[in-house]
C-alpha atoms as a PDB file:
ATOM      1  CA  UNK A   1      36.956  -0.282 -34.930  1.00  0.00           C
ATOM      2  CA  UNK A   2      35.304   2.590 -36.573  1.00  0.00           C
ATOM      3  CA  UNK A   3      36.651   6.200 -35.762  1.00  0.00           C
ATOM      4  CA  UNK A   4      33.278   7.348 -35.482  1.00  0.00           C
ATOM      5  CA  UNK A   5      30.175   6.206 -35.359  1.00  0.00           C
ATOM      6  CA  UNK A   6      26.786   7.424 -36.074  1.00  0.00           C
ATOM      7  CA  UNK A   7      24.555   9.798 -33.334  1.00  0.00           C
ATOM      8  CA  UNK A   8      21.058   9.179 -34.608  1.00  0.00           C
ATOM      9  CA  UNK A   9      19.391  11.578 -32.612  1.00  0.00           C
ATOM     10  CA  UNK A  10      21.711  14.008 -33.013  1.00  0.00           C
ATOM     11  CA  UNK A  11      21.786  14.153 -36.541  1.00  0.00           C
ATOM     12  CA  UNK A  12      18.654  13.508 -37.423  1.00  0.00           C
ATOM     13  CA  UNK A  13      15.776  15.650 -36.937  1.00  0.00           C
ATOM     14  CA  UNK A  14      12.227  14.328 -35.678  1.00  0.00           C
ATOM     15  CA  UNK A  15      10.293  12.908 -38.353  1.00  0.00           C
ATOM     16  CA  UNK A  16       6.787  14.634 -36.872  1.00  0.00           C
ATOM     17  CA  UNK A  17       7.667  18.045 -35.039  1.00  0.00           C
ATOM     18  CA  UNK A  18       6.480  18.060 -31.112  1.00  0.00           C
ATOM     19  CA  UNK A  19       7.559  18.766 -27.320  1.00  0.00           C
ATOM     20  CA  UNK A  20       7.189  15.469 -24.981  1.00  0.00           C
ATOM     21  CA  UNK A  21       6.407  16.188 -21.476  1.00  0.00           C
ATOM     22  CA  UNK A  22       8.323  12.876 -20.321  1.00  0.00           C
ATOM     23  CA  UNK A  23      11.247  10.676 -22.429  1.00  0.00           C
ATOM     24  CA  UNK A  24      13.520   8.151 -20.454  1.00  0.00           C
ATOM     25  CA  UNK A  25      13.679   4.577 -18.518  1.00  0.00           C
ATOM     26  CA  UNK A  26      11.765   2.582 -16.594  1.00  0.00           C
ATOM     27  CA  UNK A  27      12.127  -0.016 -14.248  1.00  0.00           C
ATOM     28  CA  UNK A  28      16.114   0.132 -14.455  1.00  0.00           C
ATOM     29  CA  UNK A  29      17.283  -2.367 -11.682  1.00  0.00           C
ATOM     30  CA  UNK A  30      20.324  -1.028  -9.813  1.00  0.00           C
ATOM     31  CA  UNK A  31      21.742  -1.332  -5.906  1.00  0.00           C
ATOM     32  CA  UNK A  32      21.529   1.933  -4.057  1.00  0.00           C
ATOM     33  CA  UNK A  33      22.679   2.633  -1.033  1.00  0.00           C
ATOM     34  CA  UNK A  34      19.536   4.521   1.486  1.00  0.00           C
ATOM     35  CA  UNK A  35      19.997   6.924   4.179  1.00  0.00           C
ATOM     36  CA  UNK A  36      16.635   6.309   6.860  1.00  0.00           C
ATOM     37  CA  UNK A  37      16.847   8.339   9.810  1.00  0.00           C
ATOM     38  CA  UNK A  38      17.610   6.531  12.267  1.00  0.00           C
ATOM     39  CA  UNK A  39      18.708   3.273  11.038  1.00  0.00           C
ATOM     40  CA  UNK A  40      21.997   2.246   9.768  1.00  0.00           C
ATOM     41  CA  UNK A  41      22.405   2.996   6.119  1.00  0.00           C
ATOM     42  CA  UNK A  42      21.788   0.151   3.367  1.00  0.00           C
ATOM     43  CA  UNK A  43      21.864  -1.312   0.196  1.00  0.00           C
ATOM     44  CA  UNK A  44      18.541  -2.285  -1.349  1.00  0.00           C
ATOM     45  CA  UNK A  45      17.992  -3.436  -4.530  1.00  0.00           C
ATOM     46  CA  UNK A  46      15.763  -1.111  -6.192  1.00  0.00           C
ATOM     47  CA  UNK A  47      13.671  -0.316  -9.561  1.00  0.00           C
ATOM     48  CA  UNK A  48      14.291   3.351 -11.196  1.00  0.00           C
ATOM     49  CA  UNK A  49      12.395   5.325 -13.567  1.00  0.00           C
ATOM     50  CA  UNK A  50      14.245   7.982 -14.644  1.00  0.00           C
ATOM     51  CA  UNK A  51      12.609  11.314 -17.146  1.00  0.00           C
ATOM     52  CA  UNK A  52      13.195  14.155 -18.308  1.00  0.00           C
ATOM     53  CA  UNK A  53      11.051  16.462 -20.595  1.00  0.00           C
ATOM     54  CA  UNK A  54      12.353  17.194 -24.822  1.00  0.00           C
ATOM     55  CA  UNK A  55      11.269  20.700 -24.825  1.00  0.00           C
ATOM     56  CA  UNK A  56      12.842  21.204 -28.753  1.00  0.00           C
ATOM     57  CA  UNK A  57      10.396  19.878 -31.231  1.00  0.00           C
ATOM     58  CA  UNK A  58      12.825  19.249 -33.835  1.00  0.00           C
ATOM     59  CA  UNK A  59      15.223  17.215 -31.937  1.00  0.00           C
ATOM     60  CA  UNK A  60      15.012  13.380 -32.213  1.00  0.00           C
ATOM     61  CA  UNK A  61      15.544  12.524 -28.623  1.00  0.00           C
ATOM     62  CA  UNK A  62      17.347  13.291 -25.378  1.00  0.00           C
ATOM     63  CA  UNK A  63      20.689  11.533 -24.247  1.00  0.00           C
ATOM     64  CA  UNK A  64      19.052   8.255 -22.104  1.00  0.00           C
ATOM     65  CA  UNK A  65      22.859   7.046 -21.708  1.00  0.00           C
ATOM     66  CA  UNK A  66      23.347  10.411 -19.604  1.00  0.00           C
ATOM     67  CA  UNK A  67      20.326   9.760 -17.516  1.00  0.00           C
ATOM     68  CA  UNK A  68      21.662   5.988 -16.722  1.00  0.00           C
ATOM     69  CA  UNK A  69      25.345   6.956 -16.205  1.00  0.00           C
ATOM     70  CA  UNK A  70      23.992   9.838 -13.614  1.00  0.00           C
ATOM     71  CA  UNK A  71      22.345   6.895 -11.479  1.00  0.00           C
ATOM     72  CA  UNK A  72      24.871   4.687 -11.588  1.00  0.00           C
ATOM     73  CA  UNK A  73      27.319   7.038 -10.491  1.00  0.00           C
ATOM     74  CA  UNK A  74      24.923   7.447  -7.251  1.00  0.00           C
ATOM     75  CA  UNK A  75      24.878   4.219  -7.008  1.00  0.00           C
ATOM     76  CA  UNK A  76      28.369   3.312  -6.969  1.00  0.00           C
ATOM     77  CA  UNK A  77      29.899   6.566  -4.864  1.00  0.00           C
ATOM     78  CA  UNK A  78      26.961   8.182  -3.207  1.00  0.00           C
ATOM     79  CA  UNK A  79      24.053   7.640  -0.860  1.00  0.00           C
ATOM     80  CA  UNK A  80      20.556   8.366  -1.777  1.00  0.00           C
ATOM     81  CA  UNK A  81      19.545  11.253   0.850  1.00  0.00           C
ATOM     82  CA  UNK A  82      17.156  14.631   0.389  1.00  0.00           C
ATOM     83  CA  UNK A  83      20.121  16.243  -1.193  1.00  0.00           C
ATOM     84  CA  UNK A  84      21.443  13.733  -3.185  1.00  0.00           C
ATOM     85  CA  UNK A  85      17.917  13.412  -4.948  1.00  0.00           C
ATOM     86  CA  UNK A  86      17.824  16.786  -5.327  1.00  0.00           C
ATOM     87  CA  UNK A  87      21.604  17.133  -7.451  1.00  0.00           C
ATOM     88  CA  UNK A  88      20.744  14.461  -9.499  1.00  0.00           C
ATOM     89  CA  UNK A  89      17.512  15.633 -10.602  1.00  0.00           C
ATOM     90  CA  UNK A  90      19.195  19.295 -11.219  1.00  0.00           C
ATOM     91  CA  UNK A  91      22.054  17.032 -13.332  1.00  0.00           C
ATOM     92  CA  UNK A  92      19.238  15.346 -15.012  1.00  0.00           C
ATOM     93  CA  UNK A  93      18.417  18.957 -16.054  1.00  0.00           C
ATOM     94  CA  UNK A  94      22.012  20.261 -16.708  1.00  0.00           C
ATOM     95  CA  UNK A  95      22.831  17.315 -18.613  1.00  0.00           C
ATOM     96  CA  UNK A  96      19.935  17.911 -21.146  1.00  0.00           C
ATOM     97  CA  UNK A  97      20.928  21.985 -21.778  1.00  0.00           C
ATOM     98  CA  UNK A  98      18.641  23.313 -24.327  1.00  0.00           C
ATOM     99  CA  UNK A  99      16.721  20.192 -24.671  1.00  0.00           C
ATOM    100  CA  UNK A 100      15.190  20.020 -21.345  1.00  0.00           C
ATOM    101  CA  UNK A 101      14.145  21.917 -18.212  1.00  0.00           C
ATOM    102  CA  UNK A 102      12.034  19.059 -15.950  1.00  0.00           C
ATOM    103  CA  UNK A 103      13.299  16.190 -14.468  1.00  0.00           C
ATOM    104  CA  UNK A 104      11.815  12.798 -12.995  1.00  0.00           C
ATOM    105  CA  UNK A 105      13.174  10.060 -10.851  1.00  0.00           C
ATOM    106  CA  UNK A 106      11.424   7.015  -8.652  1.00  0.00           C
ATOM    107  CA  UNK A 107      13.000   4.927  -6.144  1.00  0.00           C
ATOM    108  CA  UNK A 108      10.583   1.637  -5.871  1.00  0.00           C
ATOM    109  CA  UNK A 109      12.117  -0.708  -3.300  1.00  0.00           C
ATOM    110  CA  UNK A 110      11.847  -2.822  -0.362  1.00  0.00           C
ATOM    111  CA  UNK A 111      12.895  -1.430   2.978  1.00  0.00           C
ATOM    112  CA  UNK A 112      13.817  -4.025   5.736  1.00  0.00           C
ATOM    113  CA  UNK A 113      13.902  -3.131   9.542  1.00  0.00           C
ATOM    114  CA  UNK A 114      14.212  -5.299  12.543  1.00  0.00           C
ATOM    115  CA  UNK A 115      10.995  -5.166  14.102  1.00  0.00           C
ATOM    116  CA  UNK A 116      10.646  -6.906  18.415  1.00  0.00           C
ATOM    117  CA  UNK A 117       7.685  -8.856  19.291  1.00  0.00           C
ATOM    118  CA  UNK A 118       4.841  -7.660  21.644  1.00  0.00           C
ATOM    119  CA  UNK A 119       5.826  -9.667  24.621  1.00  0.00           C
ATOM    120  CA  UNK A 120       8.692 -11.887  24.210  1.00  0.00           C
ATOM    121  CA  UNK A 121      11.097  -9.667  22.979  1.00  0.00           C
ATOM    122  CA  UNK A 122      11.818 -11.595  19.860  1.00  0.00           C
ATOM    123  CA  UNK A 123      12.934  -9.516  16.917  1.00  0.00           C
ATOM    124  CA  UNK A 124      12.711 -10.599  13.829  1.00  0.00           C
ATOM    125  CA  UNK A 125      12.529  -8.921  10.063  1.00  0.00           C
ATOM    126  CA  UNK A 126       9.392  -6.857   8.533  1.00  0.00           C
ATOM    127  CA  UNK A 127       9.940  -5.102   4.902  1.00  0.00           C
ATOM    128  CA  UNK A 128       8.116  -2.518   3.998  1.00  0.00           C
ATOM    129  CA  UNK A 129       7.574  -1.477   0.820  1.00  0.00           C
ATOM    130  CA  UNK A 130       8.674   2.214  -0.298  1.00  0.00           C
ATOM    131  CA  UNK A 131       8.651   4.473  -3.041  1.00  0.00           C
ATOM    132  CA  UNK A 132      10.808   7.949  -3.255  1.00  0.00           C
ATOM    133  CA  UNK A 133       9.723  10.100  -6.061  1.00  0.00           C
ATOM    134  CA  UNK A 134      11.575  13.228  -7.000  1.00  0.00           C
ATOM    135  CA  UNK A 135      10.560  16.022  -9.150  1.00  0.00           C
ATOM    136  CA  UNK A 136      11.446  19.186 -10.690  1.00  0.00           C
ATOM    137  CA  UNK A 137       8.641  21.536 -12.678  1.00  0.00           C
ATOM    138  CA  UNK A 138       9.043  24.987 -13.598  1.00  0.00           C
ATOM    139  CA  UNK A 139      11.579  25.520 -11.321  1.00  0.00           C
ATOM    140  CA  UNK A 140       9.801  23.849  -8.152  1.00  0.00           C
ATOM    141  CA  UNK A 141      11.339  20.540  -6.137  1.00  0.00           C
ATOM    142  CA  UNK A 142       9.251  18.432  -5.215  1.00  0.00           C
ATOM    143  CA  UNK A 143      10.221  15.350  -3.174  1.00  0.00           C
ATOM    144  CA  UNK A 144       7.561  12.686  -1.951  1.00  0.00           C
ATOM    145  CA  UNK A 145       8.507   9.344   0.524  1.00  0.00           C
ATOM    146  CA  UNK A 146       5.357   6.687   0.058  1.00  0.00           C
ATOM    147  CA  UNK A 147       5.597   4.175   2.491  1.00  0.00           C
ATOM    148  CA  UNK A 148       2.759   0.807   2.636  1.00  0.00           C
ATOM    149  CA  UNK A 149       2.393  -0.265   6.276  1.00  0.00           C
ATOM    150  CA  UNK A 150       0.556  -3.803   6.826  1.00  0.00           C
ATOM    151  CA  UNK A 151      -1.328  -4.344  10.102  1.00  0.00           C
ATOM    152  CA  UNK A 152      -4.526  -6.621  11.264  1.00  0.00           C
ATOM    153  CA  UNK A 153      -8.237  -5.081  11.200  1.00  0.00           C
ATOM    154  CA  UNK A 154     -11.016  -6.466  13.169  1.00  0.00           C
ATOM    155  CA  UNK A 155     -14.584  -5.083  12.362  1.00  0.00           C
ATOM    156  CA  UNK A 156     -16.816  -3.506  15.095  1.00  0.00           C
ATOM    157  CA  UNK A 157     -19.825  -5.168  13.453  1.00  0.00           C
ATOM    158  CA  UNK A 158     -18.849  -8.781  13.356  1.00  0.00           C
ATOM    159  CA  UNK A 159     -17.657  -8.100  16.690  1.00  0.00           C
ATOM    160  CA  UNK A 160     -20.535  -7.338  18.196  1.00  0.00           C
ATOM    161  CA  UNK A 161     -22.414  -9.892  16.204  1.00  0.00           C
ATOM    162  CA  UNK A 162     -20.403 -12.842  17.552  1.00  0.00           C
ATOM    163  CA  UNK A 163     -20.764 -11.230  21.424  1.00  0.00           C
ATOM    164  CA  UNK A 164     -24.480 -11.800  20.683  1.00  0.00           C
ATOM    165  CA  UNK A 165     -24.120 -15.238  20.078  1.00  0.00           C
ATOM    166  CA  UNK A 166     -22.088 -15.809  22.685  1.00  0.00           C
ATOM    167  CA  UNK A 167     -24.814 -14.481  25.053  1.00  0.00           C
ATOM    168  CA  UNK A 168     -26.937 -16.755  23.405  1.00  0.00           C
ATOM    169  CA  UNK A 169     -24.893 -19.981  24.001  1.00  0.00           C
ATOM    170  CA  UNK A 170     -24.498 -18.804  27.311  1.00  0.00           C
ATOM    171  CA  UNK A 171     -28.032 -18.497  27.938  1.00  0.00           C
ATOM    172  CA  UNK A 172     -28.593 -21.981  26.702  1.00  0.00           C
ATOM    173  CA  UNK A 173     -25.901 -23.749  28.627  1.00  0.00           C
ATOM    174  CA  UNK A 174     -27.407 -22.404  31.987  1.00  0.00           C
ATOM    175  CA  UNK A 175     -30.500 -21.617  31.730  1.00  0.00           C
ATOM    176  CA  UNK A 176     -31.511 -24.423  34.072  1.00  0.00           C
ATOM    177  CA  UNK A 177     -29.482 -23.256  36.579  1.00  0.00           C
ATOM    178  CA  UNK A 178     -30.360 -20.803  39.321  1.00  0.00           C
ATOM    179  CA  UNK A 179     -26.858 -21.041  40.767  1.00  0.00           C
ATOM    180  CA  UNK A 180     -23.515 -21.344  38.761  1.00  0.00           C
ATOM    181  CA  UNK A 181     -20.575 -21.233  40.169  1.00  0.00           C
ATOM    182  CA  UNK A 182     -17.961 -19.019  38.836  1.00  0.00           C
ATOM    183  CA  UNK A 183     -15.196 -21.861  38.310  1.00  0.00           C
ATOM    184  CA  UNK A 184     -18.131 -23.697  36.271  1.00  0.00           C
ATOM    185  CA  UNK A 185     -18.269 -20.415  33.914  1.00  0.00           C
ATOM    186  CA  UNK A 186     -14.655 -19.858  33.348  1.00  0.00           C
ATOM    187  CA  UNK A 187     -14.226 -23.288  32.315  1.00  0.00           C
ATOM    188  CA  UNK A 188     -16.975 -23.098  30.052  1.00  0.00           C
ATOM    189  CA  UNK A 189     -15.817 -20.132  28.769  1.00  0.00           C
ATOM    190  CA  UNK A 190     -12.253 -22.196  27.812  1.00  0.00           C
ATOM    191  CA  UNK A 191     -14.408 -24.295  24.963  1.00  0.00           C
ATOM    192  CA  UNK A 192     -15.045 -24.099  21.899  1.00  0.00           C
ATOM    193  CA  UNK A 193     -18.517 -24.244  23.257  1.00  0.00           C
ATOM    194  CA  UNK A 194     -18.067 -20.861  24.969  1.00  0.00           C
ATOM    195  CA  UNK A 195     -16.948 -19.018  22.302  1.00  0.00           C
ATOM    196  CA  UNK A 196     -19.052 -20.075  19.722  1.00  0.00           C
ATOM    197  CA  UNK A 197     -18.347 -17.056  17.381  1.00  0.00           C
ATOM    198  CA  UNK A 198     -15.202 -15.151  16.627  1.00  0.00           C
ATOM    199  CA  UNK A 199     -15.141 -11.772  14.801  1.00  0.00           C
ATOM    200  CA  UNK A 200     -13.734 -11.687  10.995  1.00  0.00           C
ATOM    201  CA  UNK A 201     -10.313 -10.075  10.895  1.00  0.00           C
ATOM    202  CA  UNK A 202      -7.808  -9.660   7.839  1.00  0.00           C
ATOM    203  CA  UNK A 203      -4.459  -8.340   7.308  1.00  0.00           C
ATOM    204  CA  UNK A 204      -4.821  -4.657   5.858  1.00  0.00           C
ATOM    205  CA  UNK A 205      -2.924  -2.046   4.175  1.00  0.00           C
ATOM    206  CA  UNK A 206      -2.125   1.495   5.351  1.00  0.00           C
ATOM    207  CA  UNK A 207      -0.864   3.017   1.803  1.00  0.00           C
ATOM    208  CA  UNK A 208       1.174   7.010   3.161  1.00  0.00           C
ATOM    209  CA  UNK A 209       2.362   9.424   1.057  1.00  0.00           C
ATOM    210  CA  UNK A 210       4.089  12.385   2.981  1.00  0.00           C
ATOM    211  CA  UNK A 211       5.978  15.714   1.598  1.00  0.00           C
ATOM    212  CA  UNK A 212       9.586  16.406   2.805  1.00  0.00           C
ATOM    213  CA  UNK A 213      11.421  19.185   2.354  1.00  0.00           C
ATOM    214  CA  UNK A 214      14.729  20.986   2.858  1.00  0.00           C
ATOM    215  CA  UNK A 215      14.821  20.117   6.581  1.00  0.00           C
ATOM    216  CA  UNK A 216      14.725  16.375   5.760  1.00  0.00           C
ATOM    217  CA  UNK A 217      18.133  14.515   4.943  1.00  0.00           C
ATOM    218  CA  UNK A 218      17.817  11.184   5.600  1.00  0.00           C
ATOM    219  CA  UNK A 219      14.600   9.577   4.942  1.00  0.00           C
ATOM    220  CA  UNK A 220      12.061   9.449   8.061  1.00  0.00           C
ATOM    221  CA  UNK A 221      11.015   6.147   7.198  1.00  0.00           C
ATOM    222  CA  UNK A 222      11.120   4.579  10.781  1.00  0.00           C
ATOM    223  CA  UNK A 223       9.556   7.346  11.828  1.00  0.00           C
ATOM    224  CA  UNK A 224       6.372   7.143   9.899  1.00  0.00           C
ATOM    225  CA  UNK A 225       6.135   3.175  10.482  1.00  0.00           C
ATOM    226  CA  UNK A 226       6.290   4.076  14.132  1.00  0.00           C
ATOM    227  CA  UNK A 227       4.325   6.915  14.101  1.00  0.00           C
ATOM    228  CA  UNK A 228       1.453   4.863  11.590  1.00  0.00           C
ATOM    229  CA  UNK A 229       2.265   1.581  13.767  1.00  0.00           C
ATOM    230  CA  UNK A 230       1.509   2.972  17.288  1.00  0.00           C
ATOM    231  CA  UNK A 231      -1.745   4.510  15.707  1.00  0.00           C
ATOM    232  CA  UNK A 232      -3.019   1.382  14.658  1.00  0.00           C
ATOM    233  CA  UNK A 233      -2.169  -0.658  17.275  1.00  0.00           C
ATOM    234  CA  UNK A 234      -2.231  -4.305  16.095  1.00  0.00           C
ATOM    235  CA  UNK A 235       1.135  -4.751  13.368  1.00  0.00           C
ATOM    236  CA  UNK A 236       1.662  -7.224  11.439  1.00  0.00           C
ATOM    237  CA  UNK A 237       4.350  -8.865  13.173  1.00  0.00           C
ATOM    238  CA  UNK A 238       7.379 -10.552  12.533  1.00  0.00           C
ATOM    239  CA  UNK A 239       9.378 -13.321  14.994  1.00  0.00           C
ATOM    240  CA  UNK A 240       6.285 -14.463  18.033  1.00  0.00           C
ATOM    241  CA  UNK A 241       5.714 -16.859  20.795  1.00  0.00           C
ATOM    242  CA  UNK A 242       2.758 -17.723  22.076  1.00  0.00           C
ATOM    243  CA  UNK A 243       2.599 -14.834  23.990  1.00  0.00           C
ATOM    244  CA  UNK A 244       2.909 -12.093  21.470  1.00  0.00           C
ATOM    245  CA  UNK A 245       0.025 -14.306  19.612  1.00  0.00           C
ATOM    246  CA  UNK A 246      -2.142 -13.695  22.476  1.00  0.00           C
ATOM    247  CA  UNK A 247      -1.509 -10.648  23.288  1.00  0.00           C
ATOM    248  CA  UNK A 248      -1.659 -10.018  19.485  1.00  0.00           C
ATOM    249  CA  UNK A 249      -5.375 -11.320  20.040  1.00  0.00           C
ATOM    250  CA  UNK A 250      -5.983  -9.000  22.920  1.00  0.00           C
ATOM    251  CA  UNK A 251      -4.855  -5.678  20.663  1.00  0.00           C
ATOM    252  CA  UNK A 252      -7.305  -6.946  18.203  1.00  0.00           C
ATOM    253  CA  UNK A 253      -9.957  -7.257  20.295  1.00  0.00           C
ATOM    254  CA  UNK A 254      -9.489  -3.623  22.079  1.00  0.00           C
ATOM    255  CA  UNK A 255      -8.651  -1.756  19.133  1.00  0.00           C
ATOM    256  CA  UNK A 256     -11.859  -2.739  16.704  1.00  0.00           C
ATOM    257  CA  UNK A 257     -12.135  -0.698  13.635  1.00  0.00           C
ATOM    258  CA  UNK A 258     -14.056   0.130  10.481  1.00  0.00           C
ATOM    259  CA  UNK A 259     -11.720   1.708   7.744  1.00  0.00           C
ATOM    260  CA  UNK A 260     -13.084   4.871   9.149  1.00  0.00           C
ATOM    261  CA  UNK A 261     -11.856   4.539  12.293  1.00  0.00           C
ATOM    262  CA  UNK A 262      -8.137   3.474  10.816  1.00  0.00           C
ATOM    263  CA  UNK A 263      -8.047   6.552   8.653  1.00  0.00           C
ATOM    264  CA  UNK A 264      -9.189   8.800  11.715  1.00  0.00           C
ATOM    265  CA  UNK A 265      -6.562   7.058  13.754  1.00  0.00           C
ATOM    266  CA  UNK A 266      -3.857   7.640  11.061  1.00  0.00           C
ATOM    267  CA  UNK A 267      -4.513  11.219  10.088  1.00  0.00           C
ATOM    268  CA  UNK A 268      -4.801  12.242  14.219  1.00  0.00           C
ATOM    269  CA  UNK A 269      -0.928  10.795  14.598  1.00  0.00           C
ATOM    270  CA  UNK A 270       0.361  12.609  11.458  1.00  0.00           C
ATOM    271  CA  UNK A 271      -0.983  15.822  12.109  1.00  0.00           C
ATOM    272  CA  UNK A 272       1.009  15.552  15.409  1.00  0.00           C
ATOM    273  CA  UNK A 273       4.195  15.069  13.647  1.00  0.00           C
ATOM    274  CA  UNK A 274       6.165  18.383  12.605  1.00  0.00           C
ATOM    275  CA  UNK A 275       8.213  18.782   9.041  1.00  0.00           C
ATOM    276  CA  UNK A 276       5.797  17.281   6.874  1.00  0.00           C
ATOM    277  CA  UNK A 277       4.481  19.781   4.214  1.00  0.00           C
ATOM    278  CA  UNK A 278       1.722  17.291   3.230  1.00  0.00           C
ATOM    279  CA  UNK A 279       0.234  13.764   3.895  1.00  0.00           C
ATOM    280  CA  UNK A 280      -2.127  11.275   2.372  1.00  0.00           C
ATOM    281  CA  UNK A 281      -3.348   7.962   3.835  1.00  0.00           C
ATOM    282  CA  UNK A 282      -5.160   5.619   2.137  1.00  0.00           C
ATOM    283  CA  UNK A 283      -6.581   2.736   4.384  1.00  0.00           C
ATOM    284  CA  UNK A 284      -7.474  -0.377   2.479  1.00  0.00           C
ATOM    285  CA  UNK A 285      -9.309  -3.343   4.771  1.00  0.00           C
ATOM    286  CA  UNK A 286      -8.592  -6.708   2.781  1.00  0.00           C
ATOM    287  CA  UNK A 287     -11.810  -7.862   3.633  1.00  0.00           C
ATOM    288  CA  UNK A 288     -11.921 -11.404   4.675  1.00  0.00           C
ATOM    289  CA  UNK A 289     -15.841 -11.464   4.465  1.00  0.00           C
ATOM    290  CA  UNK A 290     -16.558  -9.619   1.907  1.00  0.00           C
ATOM    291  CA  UNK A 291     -14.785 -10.125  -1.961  1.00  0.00           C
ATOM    292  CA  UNK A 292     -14.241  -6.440  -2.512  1.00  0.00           C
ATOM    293  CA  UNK A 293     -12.211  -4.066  -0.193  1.00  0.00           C
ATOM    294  CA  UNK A 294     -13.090  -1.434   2.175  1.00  0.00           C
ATOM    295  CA  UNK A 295     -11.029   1.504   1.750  1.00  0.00           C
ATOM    296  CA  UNK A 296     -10.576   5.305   3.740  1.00  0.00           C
ATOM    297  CA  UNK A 297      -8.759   7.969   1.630  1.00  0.00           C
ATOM    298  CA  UNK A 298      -7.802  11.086   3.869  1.00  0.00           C
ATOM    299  CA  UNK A 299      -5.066  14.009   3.997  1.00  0.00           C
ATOM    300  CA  UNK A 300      -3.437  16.703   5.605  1.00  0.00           C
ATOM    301  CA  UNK A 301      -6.213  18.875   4.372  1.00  0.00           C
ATOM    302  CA  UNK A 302      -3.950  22.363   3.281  1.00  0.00           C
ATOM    303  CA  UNK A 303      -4.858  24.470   0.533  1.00  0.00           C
ATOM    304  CA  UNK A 304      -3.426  23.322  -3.172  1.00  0.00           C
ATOM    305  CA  UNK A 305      -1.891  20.320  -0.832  1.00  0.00           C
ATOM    306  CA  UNK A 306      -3.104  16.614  -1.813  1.00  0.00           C
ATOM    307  CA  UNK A 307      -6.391  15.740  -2.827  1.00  0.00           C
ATOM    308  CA  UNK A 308      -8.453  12.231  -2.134  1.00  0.00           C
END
């Protein structure tokens, strides 16, 4: 083997002169090991992009090897928490002296948690997708948990469109009658006959992006599933009986709402939670009768905080 071998980038100097405001990897696969508050921690399997800035504008490139070795090591010894995000962006940083002073990682990965049924007490597995972005610029950390949360949407409109026909039907079937017995209803009402018209649901997506900051260690993802979950009222669930499909029916037909109404719902139950510096919802309804979505962007609303 060679004693030495060549270092391109640093011997070489940049063929055009320029600063980059982000050189590294994306989409490096690699197991890491999550801390969520209050579940045990795990391994995920989970897709990195990893930056810093080249703030010389004669040097060929930064070290990528350093940036990959960096993760790995977390990987392999550590647990991604608040403060473990935070030293590895700063080594990002360190480990790039004189060629570098910002730093950029994201965490894309599925998060599973054991989620029990409505009724039967069932439990079963949901995942829920989640991204953890970390960032350092001019000096400032800044540390961001994205969470999507699926859950069922029925719309007001159809709703009350399919009552009306209902009416209707029941307005034919007995109009003849001057009597009817209430045991000659309720069985009526038990056909297809009866209900004639159901309202359009669909599954939809509650996309959250929150702040965290100093106070945080392990990641508050339960907490915002719960928190976005018991807003919403009618999750997308996991393990059922028959039971939790009816009573699944019965949340959908008390909590009716437009994407309005979900976004309302959403940014109401945030608000009440303390240690968030920020929030952002985005409500998408998959429509079911429509081709194109319905969607409700809406935020914490604080001054140089996120925008729609």
């Amino acid at each position: 083997m060679p004693t030495s071998m060549p270092d391109i980038a640093n011997q070489t100097a940049a063929q055009t002169e320029g600063t980059l405001d982000r050189v590294g990897m994306g989409n490096i696969e690699m197991p890491v090991m999550v801390a969520a508050k209050d579940e045990a921690e795990r391994v995920v399997s989970a897709h990195i992009d990893a930056f810093v800035n080249l703030n010389d504008p004669k040097a060929k490139g930064i070290h990528m090897s350093r940036l990959y070795l960096l993760l790995d090591d977390l990987a392999s010894n550590n647990t991604l928490t608040y403060q473990a995000l935070t030293g590895l962006l700063n080594e990002f940083i360190s480990s790039h002296e004189d060629l570098s002073d910002t730093a950029f990682v994201k965490f894309s990965f599925d998060y599973p948690m054991r989620r029990e049924a409505l009724i039967s007490g069932k439990k079963g597995w949901r995942v829920y997708p989640v991204t953890i972005i970390g960032k350092i610029e001019q000096g400032k950390l800044d540390i961001e948990l994205c969470i999507d949360i699926a859950y069922s949407s029925t719309c007001p409109c159809s709703a009350a469109l399919a009552r009306q026909l209902i009416q209707q039907a029941f307005a034919s079937k007995f109009e003849q009658q001057d009597s009817i017995a209430k045991e000659d209803i309720q069985q009526w009402l038990g056909t297809t006959e009866g209900i004639v018209a159901t309202p359009h649901s669909q599954r939809s997506i509650a996309e959250i992006k929150v702040k965290l900051n100093s106070m945080v260690s392990s990641f508050p993802i339960t907490d915002i599933v719960d928190t976005v979950e018991a807003s919403l009222q009618t999750p997308v669930q996991a393990a059922v009986k028959r039971e939790d499909e009816q009573e699944f029916a019965r949340l959908n037909g008390q909590n009716l709402m437009f994407c309005e109404d979900a976004a309302r719902r959403v940014q109401h139950a945030m608000n009440l939670i303390e240690g968030y510096d920020d929030f952002w919802v985005k409500i998408n309804h998959l429509e079911s009768l429509h081709a194109h979505d319905a969607i409700a962007i809406t935020t914490k609303g604080i001054e140089d905080g996120y925008k729609a």
